[in-house]
Protein backbone atom coordinates (compact mmCIF):
# COMPACT_ATOMS: atom_id res chain seq x y z
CA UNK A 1 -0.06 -51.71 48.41
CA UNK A 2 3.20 -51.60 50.51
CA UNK A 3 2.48 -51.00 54.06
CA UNK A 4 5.15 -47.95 54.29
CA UNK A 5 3.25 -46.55 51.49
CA UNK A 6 0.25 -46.74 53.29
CA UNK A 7 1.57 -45.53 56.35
CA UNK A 8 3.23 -42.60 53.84
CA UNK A 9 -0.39 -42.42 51.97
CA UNK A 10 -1.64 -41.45 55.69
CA UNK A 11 0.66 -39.03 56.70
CA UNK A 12 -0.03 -37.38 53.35
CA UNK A 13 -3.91 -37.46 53.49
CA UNK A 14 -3.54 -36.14 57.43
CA UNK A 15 -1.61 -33.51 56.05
CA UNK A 16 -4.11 -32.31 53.41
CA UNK A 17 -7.03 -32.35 55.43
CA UNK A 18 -4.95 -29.60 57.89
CA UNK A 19 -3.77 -27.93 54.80
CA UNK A 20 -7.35 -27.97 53.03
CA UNK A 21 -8.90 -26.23 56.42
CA UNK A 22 -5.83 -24.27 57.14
CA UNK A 23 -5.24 -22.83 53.78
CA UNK A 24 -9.13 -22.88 53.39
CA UNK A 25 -9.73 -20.52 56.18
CA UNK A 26 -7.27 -17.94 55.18
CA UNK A 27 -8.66 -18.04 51.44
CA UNK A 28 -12.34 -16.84 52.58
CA UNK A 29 -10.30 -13.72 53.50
CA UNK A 30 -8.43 -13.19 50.33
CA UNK A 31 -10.42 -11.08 47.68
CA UNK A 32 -11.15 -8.38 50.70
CA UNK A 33 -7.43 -8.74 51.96
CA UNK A 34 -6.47 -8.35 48.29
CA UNK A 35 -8.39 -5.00 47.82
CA UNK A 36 -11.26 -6.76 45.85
CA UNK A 37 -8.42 -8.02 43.16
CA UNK A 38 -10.19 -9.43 39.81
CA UNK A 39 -8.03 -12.52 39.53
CA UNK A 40 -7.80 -13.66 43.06
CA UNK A 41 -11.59 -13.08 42.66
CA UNK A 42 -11.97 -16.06 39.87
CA UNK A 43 -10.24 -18.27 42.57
CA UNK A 44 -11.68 -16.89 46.16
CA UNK A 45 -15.01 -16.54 47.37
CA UNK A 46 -16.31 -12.93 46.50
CA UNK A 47 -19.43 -13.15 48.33
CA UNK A 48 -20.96 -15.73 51.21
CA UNK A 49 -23.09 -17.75 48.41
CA UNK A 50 -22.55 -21.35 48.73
CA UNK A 51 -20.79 -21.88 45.58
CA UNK A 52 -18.49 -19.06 46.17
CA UNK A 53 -17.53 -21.01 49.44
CA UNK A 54 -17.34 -24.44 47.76
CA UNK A 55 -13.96 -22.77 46.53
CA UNK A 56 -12.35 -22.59 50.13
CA UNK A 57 -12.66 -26.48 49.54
CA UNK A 58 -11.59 -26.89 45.84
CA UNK A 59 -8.63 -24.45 45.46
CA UNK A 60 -6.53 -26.06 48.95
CA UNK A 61 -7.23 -29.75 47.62
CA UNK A 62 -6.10 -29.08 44.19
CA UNK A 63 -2.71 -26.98 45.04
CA UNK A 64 -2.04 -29.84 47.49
CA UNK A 65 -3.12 -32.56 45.06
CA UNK A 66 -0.47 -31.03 42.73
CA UNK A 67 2.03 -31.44 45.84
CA UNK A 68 1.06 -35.10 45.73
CA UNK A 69 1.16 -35.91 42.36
CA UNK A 70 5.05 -34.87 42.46
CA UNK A 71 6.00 -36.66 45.26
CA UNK A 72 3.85 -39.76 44.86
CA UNK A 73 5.24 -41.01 41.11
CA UNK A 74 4.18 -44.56 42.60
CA UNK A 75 0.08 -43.18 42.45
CA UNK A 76 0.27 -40.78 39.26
CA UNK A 77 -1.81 -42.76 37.10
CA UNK A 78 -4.83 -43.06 39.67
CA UNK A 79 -4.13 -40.11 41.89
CA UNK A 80 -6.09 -36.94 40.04
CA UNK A 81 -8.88 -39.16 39.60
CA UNK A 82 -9.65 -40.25 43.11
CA UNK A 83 -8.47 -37.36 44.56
CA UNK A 84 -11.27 -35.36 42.57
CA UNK A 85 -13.73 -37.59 43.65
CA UNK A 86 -12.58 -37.29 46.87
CA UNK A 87 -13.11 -33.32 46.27
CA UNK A 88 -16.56 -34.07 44.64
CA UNK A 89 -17.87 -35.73 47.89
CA UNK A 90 -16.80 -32.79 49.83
CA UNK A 91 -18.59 -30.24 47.68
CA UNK A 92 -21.44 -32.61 47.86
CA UNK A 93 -21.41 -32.81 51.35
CA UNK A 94 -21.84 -28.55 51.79
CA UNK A 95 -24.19 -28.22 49.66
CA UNK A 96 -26.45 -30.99 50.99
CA UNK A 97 -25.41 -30.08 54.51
CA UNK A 98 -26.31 -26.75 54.40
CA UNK A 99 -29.36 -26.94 52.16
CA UNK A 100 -30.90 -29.60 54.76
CA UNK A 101 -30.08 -27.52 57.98
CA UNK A 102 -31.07 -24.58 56.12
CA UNK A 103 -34.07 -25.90 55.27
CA UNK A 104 -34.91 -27.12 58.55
CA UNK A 105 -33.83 -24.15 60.95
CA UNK A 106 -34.98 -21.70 58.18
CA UNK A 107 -32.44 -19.37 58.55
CA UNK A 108 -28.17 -19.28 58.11
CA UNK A 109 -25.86 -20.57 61.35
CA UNK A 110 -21.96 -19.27 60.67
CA UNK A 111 -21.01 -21.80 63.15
CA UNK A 112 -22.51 -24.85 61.23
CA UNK A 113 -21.29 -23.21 57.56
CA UNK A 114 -17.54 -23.57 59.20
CA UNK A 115 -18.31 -26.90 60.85
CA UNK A 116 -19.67 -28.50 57.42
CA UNK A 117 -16.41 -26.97 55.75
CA UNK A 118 -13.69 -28.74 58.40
CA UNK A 119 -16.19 -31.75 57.91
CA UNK A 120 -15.33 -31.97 54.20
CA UNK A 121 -11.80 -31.25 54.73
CA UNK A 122 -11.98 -34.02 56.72
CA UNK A 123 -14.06 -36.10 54.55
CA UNK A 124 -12.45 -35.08 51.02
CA UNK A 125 -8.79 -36.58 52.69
CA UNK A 126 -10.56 -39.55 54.07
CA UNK A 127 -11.46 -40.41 50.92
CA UNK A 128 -8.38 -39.89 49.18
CA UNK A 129 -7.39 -42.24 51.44
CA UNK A 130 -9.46 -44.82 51.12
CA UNK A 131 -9.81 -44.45 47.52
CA UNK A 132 -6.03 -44.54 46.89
CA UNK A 133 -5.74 -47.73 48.47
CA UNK A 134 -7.85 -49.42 45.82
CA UNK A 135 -6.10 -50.94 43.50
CA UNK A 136 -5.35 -48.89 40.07
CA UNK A 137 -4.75 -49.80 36.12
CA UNK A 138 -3.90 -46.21 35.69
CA UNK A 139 -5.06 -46.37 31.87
CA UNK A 140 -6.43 -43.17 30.98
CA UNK A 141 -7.22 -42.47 34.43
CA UNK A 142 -4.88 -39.70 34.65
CA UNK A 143 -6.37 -37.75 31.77
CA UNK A 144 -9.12 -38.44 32.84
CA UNK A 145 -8.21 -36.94 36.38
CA UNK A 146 -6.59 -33.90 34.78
CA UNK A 147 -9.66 -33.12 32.53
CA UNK A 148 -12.13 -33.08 35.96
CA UNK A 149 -9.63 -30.76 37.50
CA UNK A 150 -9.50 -28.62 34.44
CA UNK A 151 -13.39 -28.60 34.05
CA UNK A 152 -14.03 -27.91 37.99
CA UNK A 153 -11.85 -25.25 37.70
CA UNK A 154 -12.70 -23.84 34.47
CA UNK A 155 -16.56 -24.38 35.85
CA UNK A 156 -15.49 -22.22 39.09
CA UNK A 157 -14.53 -19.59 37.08
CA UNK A 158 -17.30 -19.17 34.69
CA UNK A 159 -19.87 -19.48 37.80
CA UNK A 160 -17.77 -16.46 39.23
CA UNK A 161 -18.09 -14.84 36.22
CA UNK A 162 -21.59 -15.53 35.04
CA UNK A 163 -23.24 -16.96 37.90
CA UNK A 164 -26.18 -18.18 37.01
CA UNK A 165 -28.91 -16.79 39.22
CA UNK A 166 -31.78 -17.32 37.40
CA UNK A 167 -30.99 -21.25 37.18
CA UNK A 168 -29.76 -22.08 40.58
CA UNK A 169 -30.71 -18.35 43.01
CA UNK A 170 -29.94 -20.62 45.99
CA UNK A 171 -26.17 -21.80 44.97
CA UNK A 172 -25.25 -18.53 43.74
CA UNK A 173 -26.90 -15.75 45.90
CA UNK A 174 -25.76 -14.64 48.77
CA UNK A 175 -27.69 -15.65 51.68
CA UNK A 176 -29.65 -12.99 53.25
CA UNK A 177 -27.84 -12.51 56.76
């Protein structure tokens, strides 16, 4: 890869991890802002359960991804791919965090829920990064990139729906605060 396009690839990623935690903080305020609105409510955390928070990460990264995959033609064929894995780490990264400190201090701390979400902000765009520096045939791995968007998001949506509690209580109940 070009080394202005690297330099360009970094200025991008910087920018989504301010826009993930930016954007991110202002969505965990939406559905209340919005008067309890159905729709916004497939897209914004409706409660404090940990999958209704792993949206404040997933809804930022993919608006910006779309920003991305517009004005980086040069990465299109890799970019929804590695960028969703990039995602997938970060949702991987609250739910482990705050199942192990959880499970530890036996009890919720607000302060280390917000931490572990800047830290996959941080982590989901250093990722990107590194990930979109690899090199890329780009054969099918754009359809493949757009299906995992479409199934995370179709998958956020049904667990908003139909969460199911009896499967998973501690991903989709609200903590006990």
């Amino acid at each position: 890869m070009k080394e202005d396009v690297t330099y360009n690839l970094k200025k991008w990623e910087a920018a989504e991890a301010v826009f993930v935690a930016c954007f991110g903080t202002l969505w965990h305020f939406v559905y209340e802002w919005s008067g309890n609105n159905f729709l916004l409510g497939l897209v914004s955390p409706v409660n404090e359960s940990v999958f209704e928070h792993l949206k404040l990460l997933i809804v930022p990264a993919f608006l910006f991804t779309l920003l991305e995959y517009k004005c980086l033609a040069g990465l299109r064929g890799c970019l929804l791919l590695k960028i969703w894995e990039s995602m997938a780490a970060g949702i991987f990264f609250i739910v482990v965090f705050y199942y192990c400190y959880t499970g530890m201090l036996q009890r919720d701390v607000a302060w280390l829920d917000i931490a572990s979400f800047y830290g996959a902000a941080v982590l989901n765009s250093f990722l990107a990064y590194r990930l979109l520096q690899k090199p890329c045939d780009g054969k099918g791995k754009g359809f493949l990139g757009g299906l995992a968007w479409a199934v995370t998001i179709f998958l956020m949506v049904l667990g908003t729906l139909y969460p199911p509690v009896g499967i998973l209580p501690g991903l989709f109940a609200a903590p006990d605060l």
